[in-house]
N, C-alpha and C. Protein backbone atom coordinates (compact mmCIF):
# COMPACT_ATOMS: atom_id res chain seq x y z
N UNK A 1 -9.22 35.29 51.25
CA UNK A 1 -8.07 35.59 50.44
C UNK A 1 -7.19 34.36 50.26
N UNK A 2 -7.21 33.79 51.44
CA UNK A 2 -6.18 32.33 51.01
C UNK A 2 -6.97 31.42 50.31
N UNK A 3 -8.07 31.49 50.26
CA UNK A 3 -8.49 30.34 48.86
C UNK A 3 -8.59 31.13 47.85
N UNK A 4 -8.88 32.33 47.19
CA UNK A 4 -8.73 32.79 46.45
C UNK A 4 -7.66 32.70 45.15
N UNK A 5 -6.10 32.89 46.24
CA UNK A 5 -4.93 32.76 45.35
C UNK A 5 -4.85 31.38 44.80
N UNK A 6 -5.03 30.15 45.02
CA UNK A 6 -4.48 28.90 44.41
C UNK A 6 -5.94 29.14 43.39
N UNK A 7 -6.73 29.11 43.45
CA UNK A 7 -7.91 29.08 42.67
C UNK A 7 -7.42 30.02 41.29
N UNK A 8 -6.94 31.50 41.69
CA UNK A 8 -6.46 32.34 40.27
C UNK A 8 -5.18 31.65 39.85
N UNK A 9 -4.25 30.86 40.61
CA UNK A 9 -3.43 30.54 40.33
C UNK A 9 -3.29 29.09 39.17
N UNK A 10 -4.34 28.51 39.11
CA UNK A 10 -4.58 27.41 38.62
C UNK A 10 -5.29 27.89 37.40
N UNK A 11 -6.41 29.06 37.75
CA UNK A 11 -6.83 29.28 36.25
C UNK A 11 -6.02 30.17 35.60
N UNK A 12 -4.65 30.69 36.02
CA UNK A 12 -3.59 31.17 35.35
C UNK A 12 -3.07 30.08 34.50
N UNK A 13 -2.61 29.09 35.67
CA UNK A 13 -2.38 27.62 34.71
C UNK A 13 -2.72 27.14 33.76
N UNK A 14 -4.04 26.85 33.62
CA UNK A 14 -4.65 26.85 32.63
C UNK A 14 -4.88 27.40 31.22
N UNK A 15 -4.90 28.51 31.52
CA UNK A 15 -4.85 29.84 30.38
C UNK A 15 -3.68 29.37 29.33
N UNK A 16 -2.51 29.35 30.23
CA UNK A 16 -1.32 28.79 29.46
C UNK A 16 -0.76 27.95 29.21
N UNK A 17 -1.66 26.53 29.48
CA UNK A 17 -1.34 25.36 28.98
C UNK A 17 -1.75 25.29 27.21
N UNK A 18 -0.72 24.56 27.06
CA UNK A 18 -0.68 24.69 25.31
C UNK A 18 -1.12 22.85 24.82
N UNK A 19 -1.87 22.73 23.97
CA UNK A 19 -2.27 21.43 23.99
C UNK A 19 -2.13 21.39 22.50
N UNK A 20 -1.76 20.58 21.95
CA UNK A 20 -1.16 19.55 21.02
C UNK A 20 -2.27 19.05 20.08
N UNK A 21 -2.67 19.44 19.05
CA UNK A 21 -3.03 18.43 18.08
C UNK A 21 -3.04 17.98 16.89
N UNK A 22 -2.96 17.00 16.92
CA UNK A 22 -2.24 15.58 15.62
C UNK A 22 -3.72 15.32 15.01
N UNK A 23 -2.68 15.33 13.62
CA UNK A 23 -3.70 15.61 12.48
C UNK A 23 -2.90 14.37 11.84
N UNK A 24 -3.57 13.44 11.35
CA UNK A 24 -3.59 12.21 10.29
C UNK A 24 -2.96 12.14 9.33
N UNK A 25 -2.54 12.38 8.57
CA UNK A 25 -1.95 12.39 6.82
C UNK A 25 -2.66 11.60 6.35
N UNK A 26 -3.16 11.89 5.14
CA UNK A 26 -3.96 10.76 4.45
C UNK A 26 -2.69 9.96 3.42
N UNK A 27 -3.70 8.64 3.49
CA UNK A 27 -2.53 8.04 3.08
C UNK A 27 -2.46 7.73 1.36
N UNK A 28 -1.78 8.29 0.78
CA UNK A 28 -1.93 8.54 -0.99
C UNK A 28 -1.33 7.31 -1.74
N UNK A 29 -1.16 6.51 -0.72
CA UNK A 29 -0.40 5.10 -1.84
C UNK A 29 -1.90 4.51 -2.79
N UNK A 30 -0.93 3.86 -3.72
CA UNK A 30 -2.20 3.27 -4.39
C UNK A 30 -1.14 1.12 -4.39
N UNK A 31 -2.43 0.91 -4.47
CA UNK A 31 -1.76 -0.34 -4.22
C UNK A 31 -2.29 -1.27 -4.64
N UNK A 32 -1.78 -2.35 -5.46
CA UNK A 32 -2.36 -2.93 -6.56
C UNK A 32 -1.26 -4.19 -6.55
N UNK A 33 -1.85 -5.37 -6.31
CA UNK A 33 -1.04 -6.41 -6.45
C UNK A 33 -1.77 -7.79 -6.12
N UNK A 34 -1.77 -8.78 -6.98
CA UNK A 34 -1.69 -10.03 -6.81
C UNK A 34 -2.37 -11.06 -5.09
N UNK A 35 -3.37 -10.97 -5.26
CA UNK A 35 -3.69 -12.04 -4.23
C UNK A 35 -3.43 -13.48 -4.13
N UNK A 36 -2.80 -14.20 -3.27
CA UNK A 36 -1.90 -15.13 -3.64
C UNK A 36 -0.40 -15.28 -3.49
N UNK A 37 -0.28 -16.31 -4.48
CA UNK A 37 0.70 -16.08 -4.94
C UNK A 37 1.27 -15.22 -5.98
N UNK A 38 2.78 -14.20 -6.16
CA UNK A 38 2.67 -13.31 -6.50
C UNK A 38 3.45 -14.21 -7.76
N UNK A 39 3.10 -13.77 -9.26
CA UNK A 39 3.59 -14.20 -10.66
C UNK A 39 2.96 -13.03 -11.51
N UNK A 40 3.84 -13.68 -12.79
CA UNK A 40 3.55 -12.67 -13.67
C UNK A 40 3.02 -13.51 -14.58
N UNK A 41 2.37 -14.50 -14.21
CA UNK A 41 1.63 -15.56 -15.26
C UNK A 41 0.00 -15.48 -14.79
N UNK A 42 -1.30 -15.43 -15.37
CA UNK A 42 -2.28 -15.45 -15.15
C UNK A 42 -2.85 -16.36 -15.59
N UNK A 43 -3.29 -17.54 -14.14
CA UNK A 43 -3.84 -18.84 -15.06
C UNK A 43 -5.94 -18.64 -13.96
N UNK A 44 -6.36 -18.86 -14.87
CA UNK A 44 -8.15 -19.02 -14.46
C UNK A 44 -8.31 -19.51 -13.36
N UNK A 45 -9.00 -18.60 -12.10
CA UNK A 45 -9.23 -19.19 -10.81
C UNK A 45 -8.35 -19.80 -9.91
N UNK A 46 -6.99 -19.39 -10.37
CA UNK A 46 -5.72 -19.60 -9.59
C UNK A 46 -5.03 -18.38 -8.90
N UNK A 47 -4.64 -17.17 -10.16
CA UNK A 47 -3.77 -16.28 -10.29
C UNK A 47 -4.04 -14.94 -10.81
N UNK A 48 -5.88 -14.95 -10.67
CA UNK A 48 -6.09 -13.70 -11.27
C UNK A 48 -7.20 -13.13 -10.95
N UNK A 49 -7.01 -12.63 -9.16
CA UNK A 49 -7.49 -12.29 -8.02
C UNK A 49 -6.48 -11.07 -8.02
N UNK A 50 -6.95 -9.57 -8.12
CA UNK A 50 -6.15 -8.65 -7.76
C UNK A 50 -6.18 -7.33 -6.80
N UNK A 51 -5.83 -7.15 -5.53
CA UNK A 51 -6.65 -5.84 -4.97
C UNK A 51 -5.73 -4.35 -5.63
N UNK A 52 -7.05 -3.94 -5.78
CA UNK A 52 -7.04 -2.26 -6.05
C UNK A 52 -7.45 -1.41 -4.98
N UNK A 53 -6.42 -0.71 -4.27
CA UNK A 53 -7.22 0.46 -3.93
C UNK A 53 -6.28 1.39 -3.83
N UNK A 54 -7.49 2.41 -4.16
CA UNK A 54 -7.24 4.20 -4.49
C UNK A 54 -7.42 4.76 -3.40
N UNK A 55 -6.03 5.87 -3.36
CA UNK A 55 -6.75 6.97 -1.98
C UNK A 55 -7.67 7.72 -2.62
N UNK A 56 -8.37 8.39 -1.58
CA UNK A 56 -9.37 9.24 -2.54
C UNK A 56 -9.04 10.27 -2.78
N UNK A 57 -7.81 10.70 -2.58
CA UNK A 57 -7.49 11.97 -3.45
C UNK A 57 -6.94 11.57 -4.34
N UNK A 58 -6.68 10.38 -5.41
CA UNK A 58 -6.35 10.27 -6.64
C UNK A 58 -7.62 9.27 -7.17
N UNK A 59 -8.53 9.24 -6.47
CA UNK A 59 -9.89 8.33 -6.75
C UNK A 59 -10.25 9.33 -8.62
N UNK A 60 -10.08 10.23 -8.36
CA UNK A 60 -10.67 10.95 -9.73
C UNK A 60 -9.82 11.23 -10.58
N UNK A 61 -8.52 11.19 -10.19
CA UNK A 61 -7.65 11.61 -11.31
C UNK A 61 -6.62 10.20 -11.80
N UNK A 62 -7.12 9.06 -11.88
CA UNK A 62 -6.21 7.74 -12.13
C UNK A 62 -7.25 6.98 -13.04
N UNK A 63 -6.70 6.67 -14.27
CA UNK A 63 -7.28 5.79 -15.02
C UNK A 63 -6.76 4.38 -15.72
N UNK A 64 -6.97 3.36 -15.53
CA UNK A 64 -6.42 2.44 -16.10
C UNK A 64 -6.93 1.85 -16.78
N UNK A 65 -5.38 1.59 -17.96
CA UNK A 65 -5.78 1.14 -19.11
C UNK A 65 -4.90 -0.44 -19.41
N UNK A 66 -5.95 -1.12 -19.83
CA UNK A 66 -5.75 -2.67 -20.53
C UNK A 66 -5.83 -3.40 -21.43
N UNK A 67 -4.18 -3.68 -22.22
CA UNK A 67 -5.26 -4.32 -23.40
C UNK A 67 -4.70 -5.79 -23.08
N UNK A 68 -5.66 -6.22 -24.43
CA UNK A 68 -6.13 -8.15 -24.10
C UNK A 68 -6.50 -8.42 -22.28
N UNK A 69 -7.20 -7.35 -21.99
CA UNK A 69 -7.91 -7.79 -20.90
C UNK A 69 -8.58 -6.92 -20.30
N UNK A 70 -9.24 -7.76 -18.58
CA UNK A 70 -10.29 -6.55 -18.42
C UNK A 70 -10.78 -7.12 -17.07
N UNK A 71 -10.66 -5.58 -15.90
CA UNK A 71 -10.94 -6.23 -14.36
C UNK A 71 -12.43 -6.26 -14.65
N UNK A 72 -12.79 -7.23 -13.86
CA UNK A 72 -14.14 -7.70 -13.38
C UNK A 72 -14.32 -7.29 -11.55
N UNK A 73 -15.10 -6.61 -11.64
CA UNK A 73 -15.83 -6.31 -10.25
C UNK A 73 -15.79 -7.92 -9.39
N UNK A 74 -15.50 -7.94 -8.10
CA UNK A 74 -16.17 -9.36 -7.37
C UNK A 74 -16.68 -8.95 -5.86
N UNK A 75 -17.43 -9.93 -5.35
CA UNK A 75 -18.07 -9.74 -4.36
C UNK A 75 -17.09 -9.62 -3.11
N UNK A 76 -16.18 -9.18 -3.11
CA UNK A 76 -15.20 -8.70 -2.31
C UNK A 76 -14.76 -7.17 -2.40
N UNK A 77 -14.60 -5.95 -1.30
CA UNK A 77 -14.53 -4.69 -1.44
C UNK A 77 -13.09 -4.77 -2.39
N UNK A 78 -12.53 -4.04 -3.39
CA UNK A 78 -11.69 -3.89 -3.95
C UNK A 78 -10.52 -4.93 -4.47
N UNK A 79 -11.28 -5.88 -4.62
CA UNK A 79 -10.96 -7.55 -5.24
C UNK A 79 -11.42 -7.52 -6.84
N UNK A 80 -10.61 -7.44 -7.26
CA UNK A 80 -10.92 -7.43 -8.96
C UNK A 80 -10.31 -8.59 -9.56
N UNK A 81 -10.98 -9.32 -10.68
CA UNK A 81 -10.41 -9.99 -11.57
C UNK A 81 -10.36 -9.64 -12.42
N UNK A 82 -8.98 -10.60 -13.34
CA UNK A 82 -8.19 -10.11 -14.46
C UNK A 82 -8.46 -11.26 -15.28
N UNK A 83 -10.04 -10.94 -16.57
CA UNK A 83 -10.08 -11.66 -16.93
C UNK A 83 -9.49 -11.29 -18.56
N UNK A 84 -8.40 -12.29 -18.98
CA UNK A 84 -8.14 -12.02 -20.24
C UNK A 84 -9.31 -11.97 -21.69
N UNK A 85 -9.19 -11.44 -22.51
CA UNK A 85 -9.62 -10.65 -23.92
C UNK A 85 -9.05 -10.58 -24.71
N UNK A 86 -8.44 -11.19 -25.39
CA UNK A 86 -6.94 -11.35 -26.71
C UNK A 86 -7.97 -10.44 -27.54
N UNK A 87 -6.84 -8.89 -27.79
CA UNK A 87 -7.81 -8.42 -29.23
C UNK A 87 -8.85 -7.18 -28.34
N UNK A 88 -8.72 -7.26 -27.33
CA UNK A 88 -9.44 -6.07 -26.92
C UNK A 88 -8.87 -4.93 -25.79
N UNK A 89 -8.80 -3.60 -25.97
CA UNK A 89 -8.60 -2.68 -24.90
C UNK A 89 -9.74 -2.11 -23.90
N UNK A 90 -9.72 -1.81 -23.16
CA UNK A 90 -10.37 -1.48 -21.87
C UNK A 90 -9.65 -0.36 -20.85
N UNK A 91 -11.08 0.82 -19.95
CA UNK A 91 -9.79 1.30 -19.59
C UNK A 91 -11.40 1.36 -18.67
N UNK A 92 -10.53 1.74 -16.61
CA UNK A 92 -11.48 1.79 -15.81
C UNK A 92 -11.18 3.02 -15.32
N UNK A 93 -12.01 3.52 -14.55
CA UNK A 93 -11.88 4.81 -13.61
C UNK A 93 -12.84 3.85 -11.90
N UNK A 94 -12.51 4.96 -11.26
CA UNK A 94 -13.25 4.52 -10.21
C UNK A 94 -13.52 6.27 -9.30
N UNK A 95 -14.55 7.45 -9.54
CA UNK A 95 -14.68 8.05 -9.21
C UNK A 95 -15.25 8.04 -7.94
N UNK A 96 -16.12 7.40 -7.35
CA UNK A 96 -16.34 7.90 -5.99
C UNK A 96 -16.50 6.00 -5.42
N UNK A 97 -17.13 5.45 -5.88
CA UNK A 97 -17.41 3.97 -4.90
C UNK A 97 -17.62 3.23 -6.30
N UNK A 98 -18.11 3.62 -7.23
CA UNK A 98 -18.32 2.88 -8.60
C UNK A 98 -17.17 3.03 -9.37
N UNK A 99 -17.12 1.30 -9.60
CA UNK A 99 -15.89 0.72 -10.73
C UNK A 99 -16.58 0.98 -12.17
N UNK A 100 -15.99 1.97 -13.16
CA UNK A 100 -16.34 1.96 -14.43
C UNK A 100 -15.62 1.56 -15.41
N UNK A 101 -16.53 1.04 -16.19
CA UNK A 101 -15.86 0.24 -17.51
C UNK A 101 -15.74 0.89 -19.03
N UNK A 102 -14.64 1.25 -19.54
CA UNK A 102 -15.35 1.70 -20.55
C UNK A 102 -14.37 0.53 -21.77
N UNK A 103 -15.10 0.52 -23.33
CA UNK A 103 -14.61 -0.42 -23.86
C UNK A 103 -13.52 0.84 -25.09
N UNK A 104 -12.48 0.72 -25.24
CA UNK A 104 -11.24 1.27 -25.73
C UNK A 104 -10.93 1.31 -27.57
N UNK A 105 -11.66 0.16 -28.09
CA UNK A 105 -11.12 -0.30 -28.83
C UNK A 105 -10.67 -1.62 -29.12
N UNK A 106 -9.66 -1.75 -29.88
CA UNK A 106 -9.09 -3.29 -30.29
C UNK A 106 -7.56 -2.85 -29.84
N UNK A 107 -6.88 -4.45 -30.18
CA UNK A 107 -5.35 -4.11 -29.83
C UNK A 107 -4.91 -5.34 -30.63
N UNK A 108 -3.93 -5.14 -30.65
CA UNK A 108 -3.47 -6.75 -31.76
C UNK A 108 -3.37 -8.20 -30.74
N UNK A 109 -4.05 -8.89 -31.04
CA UNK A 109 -4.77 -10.09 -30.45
C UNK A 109 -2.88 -10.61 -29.73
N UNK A 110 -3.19 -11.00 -28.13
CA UNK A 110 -1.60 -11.26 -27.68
C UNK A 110 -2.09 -12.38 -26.49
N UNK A 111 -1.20 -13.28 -26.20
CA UNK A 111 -1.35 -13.82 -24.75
C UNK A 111 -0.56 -12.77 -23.49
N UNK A 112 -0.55 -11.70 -23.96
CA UNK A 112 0.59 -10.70 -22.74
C UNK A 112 -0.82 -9.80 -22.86
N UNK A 113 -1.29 -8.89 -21.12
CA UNK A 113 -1.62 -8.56 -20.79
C UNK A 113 -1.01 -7.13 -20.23
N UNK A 114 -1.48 -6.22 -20.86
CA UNK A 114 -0.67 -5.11 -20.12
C UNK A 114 -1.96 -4.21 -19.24
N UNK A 115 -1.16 -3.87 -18.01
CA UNK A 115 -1.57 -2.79 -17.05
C UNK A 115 -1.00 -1.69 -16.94
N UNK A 116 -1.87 -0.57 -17.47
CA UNK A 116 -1.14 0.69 -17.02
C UNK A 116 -2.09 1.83 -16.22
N UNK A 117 -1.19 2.13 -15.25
CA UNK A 117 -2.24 3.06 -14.36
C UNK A 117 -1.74 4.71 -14.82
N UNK A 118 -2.38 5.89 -15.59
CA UNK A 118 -1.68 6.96 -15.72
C UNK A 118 -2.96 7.87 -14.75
N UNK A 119 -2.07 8.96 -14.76
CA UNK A 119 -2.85 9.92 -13.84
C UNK A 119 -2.57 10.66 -14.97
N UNK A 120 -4.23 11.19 -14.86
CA UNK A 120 -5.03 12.17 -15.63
C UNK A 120 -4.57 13.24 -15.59
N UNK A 121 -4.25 13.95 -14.67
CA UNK A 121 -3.92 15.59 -14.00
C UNK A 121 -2.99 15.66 -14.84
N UNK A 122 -1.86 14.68 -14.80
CA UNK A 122 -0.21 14.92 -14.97
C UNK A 122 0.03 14.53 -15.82
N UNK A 123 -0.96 13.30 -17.15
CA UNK A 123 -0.45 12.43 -18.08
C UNK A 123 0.46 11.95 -18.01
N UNK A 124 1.02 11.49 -16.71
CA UNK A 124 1.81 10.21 -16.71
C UNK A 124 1.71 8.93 -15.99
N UNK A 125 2.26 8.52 -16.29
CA UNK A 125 2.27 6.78 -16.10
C UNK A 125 2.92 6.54 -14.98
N UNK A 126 1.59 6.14 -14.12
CA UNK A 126 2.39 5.91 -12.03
C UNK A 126 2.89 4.42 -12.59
N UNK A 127 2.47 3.19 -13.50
CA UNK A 127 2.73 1.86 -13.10
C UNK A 127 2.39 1.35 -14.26
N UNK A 128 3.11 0.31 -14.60
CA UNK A 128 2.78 -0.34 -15.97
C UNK A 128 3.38 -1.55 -15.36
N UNK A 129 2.08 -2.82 -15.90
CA UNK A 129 2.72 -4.34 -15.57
C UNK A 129 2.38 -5.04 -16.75
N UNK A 130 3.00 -6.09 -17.23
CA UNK A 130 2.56 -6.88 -17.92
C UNK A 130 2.64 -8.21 -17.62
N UNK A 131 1.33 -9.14 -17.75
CA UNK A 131 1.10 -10.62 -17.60
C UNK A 131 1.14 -11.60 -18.54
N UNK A 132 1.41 -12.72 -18.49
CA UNK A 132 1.21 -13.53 -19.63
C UNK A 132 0.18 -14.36 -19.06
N UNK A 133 -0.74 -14.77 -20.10
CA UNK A 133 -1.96 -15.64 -20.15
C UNK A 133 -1.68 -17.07 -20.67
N UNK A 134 -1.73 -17.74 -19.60
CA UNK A 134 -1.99 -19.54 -19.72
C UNK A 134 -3.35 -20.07 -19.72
């Protein structure tokens, strides 16, 4: 009987220990900016290195659109270049691991580069930048 009680007494303990668990938040920023130095001028193999990345819960619903220019895939995970196109629109998606390209149209031939990221779901516009081309 005397070992008995600490033994029920502990798996009483037990029973009613309450344990805790932490759950992650995923993180929904999207984040897009300038490797380097940060400008709003885009000169060739200097200034037009840019990382993209998508959480993946807006991986399917964010599309961006560009005219007089156009990211280029590089051998770096989510390293894109911004190579200018005077005269042409472009718009990308990136649904699961693949960067897609699609070609938009024309735009009136400019040295200014515009970026706009809209979400699909909501039709609106998370970010709009514009560059000038040297």
């Amino acid at each position: 009987m005397k070992f008995l009680c600490p033994i029920l007494l502990l798996f009483s303990l037990s029973l009613k220990a309450q344990y805790t668990v932490k759950i992650k938040r995923e993180d929904n920023r999207l984040l897009f900016f300038q490797i380097g130095s940060k400008t709003d001028t885009i000169i060739r193999n200097k200034s037009d290195l840019f990382l993209l990345k998508l959480p993946d819960s807006l991986k399917n619903s964010i599309q961006i659109f560009l005219k007089n220019g156009q990211f280029i895939a590089t051998n770096k995970d989510s390293v894109y270049r911004l190579r200018p196109l005077p005269g042409m629109k472009y718009s990308h998606s990136k649904p699961d691991s693949v960067f897609q390209t699609l070609l938009e149209g024309n735009c009136s031939p400019s040295n200014i580069i515009t970026v706009e990221f809209i979400n699909t779901l909501t039709r609106r516009r998370i970010l709009q930048n514009n560059f000038i081309v040297k």
